[in-house]
N, C-alpha and C. Protein backbone atom coordinates (compact mmCIF):
# COMPACT_ATOMS: atom_id res chain seq x y z
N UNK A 1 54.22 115.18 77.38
CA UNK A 1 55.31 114.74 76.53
C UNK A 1 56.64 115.33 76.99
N UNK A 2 56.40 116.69 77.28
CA UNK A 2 58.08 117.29 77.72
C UNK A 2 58.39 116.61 79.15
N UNK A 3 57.39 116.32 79.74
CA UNK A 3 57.65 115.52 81.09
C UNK A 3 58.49 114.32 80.79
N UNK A 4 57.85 113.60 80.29
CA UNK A 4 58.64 112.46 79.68
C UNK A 4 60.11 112.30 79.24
N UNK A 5 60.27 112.99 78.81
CA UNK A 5 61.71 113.43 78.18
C UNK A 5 62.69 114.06 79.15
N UNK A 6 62.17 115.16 80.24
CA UNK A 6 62.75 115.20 81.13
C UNK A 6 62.61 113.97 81.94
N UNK A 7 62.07 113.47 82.33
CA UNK A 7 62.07 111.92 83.16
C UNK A 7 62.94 111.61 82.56
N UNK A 8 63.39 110.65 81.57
CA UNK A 8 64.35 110.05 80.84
C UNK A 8 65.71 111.27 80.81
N UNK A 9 65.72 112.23 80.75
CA UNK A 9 67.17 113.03 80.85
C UNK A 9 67.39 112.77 82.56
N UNK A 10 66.18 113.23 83.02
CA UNK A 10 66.81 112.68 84.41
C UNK A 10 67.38 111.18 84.60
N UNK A 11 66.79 110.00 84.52
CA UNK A 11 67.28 109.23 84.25
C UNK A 11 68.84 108.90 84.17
N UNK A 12 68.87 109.57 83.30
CA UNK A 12 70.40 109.56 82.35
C UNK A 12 71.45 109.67 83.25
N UNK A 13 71.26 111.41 84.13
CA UNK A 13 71.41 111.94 84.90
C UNK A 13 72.14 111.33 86.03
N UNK A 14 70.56 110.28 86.44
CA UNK A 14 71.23 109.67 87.90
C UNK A 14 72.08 108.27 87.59
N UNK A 15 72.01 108.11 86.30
CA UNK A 15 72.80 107.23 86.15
C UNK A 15 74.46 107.34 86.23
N UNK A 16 74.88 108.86 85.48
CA UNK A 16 76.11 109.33 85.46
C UNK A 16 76.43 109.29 87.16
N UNK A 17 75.65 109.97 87.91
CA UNK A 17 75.54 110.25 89.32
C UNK A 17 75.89 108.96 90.33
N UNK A 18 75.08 108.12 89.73
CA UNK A 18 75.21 107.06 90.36
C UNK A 18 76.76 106.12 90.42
N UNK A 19 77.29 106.35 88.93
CA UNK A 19 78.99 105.86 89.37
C UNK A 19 79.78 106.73 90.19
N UNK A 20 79.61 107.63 90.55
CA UNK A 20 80.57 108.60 91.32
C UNK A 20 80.49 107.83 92.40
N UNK A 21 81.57 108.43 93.57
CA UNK A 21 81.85 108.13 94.69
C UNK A 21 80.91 108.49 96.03
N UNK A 22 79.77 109.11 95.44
CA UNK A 22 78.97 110.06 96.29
C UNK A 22 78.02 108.91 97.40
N UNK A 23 77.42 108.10 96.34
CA UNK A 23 77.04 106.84 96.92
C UNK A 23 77.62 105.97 98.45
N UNK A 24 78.98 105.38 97.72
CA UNK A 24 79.87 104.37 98.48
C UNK A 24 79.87 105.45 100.05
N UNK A 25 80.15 106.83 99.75
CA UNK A 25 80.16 107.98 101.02
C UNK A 25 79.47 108.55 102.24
N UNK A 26 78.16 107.64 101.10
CA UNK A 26 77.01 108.70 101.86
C UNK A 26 77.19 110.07 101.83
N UNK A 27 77.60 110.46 100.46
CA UNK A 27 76.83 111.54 100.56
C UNK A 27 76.43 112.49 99.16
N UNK A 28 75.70 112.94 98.93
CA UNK A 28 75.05 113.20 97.40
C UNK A 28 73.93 113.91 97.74
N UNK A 29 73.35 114.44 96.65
CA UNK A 29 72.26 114.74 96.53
C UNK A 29 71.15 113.42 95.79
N UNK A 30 69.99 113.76 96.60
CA UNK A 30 69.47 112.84 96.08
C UNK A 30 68.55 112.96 94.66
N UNK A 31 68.75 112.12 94.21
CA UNK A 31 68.31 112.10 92.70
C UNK A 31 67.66 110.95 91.87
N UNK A 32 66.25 110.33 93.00
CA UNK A 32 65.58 109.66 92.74
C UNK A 32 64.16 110.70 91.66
N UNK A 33 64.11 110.07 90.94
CA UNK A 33 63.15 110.61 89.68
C UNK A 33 61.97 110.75 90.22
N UNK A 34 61.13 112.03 90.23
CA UNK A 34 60.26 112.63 90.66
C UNK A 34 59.46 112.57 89.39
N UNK A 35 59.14 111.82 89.80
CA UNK A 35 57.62 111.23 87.99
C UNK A 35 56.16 111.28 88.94
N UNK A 36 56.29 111.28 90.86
CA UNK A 36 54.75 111.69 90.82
C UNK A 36 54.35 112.90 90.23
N UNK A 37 55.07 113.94 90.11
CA UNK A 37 54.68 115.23 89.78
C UNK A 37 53.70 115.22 88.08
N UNK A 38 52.36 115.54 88.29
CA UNK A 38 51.98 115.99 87.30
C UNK A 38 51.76 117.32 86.20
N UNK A 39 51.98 118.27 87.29
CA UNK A 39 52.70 119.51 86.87
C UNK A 39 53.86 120.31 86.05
N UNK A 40 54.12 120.68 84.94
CA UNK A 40 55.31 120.88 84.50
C UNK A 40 56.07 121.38 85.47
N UNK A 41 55.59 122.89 86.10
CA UNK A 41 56.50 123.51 86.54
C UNK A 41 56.27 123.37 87.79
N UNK A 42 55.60 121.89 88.78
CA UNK A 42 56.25 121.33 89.77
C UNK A 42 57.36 120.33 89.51
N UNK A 43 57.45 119.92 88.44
CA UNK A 43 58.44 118.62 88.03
C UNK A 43 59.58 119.72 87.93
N UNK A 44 59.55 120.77 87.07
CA UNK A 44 61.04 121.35 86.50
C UNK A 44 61.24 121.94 88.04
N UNK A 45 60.59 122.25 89.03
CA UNK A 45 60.49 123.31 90.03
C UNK A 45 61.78 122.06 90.65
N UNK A 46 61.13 121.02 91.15
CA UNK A 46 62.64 119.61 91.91
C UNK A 46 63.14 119.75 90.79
N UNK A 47 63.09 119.47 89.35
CA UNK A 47 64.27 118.81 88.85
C UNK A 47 65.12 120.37 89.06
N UNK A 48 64.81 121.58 88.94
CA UNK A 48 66.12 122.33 89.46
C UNK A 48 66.59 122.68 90.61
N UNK A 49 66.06 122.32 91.03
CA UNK A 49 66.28 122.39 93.06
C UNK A 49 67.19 121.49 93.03
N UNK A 50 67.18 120.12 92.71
CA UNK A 50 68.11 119.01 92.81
C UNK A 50 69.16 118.96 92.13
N UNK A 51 69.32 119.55 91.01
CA UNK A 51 70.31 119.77 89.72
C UNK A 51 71.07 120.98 90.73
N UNK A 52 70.71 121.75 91.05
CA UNK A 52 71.34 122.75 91.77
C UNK A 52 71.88 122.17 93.03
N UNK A 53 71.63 121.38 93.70
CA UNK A 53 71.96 120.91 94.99
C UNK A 53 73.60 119.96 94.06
N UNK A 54 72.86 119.57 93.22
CA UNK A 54 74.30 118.39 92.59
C UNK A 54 75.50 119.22 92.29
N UNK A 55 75.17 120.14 91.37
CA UNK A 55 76.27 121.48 91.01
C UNK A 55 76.43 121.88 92.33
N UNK A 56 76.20 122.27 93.61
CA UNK A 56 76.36 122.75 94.52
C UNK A 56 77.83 121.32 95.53
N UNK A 57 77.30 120.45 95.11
CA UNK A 57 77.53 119.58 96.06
C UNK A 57 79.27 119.31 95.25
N UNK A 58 79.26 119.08 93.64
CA UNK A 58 80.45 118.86 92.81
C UNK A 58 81.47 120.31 93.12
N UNK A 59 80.95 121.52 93.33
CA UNK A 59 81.90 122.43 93.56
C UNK A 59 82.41 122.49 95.05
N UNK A 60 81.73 121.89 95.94
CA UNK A 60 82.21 121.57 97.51
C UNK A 60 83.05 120.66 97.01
N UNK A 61 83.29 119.42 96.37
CA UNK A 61 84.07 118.42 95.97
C UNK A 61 85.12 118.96 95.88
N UNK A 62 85.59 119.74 94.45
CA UNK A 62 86.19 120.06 93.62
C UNK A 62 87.12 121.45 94.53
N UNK A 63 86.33 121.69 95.44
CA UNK A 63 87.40 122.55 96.09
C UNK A 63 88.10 122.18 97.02
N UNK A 64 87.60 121.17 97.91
CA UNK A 64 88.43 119.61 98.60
C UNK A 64 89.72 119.65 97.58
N UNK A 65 89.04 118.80 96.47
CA UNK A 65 89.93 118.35 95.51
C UNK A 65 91.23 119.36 95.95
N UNK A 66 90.91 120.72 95.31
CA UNK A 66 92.08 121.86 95.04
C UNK A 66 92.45 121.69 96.42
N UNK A 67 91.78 122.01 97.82
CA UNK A 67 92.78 121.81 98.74
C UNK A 67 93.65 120.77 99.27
N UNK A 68 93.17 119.93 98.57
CA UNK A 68 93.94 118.83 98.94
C UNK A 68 94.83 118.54 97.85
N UNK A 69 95.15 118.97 97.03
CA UNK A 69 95.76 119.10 95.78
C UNK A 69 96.95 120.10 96.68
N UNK A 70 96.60 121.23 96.59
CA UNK A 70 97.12 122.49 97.21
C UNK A 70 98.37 121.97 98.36
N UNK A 71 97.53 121.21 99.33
CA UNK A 71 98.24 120.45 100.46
C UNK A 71 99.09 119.86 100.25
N UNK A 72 99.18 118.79 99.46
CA UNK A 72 100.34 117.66 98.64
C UNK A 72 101.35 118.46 98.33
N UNK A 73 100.93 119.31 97.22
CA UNK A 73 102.35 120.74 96.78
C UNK A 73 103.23 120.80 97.72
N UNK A 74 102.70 121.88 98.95
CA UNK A 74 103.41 122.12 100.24
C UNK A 74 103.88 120.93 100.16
N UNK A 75 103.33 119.77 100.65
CA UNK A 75 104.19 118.28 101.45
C UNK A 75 105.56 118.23 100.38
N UNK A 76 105.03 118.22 99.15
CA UNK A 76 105.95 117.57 98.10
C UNK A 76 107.57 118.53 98.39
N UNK A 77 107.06 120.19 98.31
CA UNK A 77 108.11 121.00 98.26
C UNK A 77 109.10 120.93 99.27
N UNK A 78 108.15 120.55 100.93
CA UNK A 78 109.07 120.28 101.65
C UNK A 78 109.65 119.26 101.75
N UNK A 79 109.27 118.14 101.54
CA UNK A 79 110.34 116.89 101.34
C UNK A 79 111.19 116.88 100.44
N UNK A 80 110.87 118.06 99.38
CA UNK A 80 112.08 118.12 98.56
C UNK A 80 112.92 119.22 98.99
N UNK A 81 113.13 120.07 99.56
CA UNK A 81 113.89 120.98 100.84
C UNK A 81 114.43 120.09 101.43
N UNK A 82 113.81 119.41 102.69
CA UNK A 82 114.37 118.47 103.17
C UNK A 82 115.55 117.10 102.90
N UNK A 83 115.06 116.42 101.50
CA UNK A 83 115.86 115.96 100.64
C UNK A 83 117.49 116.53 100.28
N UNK A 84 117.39 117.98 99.51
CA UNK A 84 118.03 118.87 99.21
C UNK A 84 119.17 118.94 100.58
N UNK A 85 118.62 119.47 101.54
CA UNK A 85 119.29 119.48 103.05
C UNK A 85 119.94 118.19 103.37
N UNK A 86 119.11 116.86 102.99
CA UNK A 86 120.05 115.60 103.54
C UNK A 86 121.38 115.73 102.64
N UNK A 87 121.11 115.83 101.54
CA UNK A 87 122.09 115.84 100.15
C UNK A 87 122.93 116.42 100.76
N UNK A 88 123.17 117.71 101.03
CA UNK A 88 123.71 118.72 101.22
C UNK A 88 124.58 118.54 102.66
N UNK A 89 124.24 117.51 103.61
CA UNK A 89 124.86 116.73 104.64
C UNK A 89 125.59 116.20 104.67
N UNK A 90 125.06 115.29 103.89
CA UNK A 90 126.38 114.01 103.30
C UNK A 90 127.39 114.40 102.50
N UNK A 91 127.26 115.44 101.64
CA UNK A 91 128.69 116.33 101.30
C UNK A 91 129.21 116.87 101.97
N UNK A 92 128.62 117.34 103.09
CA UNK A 92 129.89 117.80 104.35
C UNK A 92 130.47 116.62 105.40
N UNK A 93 129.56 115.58 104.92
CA UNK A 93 129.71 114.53 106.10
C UNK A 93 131.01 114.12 105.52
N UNK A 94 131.04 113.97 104.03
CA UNK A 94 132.27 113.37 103.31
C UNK A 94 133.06 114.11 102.58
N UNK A 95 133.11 115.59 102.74
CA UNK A 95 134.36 116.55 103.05
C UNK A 95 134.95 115.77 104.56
N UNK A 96 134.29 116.58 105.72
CA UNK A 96 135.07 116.42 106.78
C UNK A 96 135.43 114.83 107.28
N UNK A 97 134.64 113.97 106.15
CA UNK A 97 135.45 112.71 106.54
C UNK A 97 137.11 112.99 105.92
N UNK A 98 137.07 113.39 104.73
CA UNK A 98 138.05 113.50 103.82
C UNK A 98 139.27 114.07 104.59
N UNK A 99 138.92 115.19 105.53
CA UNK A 99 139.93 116.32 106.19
C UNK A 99 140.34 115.42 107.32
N UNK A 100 139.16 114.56 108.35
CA UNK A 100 139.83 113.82 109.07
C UNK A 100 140.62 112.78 108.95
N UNK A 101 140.56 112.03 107.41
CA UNK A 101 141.64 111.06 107.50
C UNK A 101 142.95 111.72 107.10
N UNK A 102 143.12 112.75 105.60
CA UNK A 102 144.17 113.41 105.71
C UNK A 102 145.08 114.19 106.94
N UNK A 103 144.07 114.63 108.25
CA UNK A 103 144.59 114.65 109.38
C UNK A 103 144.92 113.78 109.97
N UNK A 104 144.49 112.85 109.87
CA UNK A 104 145.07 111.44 110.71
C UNK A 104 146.21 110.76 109.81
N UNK A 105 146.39 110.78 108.71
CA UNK A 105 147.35 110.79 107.65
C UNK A 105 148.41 111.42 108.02
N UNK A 106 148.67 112.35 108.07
CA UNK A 106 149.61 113.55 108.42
C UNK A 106 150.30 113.37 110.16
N UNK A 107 149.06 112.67 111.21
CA UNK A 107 149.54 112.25 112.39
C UNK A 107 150.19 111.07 112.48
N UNK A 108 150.26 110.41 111.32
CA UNK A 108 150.66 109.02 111.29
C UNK A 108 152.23 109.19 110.70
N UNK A 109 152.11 110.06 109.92
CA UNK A 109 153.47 110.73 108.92
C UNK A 109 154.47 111.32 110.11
N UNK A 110 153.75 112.26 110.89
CA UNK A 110 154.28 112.68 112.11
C UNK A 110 155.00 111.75 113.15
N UNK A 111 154.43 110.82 113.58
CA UNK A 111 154.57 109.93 114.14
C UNK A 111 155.70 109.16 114.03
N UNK A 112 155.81 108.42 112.86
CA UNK A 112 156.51 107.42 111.86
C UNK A 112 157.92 108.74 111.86
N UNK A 113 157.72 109.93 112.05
CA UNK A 113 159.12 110.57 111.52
C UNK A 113 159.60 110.70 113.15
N UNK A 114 158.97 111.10 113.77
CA UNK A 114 159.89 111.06 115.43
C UNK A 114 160.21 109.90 115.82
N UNK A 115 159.35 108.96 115.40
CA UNK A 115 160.07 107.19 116.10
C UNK A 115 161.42 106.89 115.03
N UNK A 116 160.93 107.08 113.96
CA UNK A 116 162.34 107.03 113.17
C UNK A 116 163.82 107.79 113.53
N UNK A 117 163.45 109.08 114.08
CA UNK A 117 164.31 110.17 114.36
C UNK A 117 165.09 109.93 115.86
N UNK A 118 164.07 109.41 116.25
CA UNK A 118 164.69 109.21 117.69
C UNK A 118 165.27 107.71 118.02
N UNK A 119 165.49 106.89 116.80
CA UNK A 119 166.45 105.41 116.75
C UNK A 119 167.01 106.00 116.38
């Protein structure tokens, strides 16, 4: 009877298992239901060997996850540095546009006063 019930929790089990991405990947633990076992504590003996391989396999995931989580950060921070730096360009680009036309302003003023000066 407790066999049974674990069969059916397993069940359950590989069903949750089965929507994950582990499948489409190839790669998972496998978690086909071990119902030849007539033994309790050969049945519980796989069902925790395999339960452990799954927890084993979700914390390899999950630390992907974080490094690749982790990774993005860095990317994000530096494109926003980088960003920051373009910004920070184009305000000097359009200061020293500003200084070169007022200089060229001032050469034109210059100009306009010696041709005048010298009729």
């Amino acid at each position: 009877m407790a066999i049974k019930k674990v069969q059916k929790a397993w069940r359950r089990l590989r069903m949750i298992f089965s929507k994950k991405r582990t499948n489409i990947m190839e790669i998972g633990t496998d978690l086909s239901i071990p119902e030849h076992y007539e033994n309790e504590n050969e049945f519980s003996f796989v069902v925790a060997n395999r339960l452990s391989e799954a927890v084993a396999e979700r914390d390899t995931l999950r630390e992907e996850k974080d490094h690749i989580e982790t990774e993005l950060e860095v990317e994000r921070q530096m494109s926003d540095r980088a960003q920051n730096e373009i910004d920070e360009l184009k305000e000097e680009i359009a200061r020293l546009r500003g200084l070169v036309e007022s200089t060229l302003k001032i050469a034109d003023l210059s100009l306009e006063y010696f041709q005048n000066k010298s009729l």
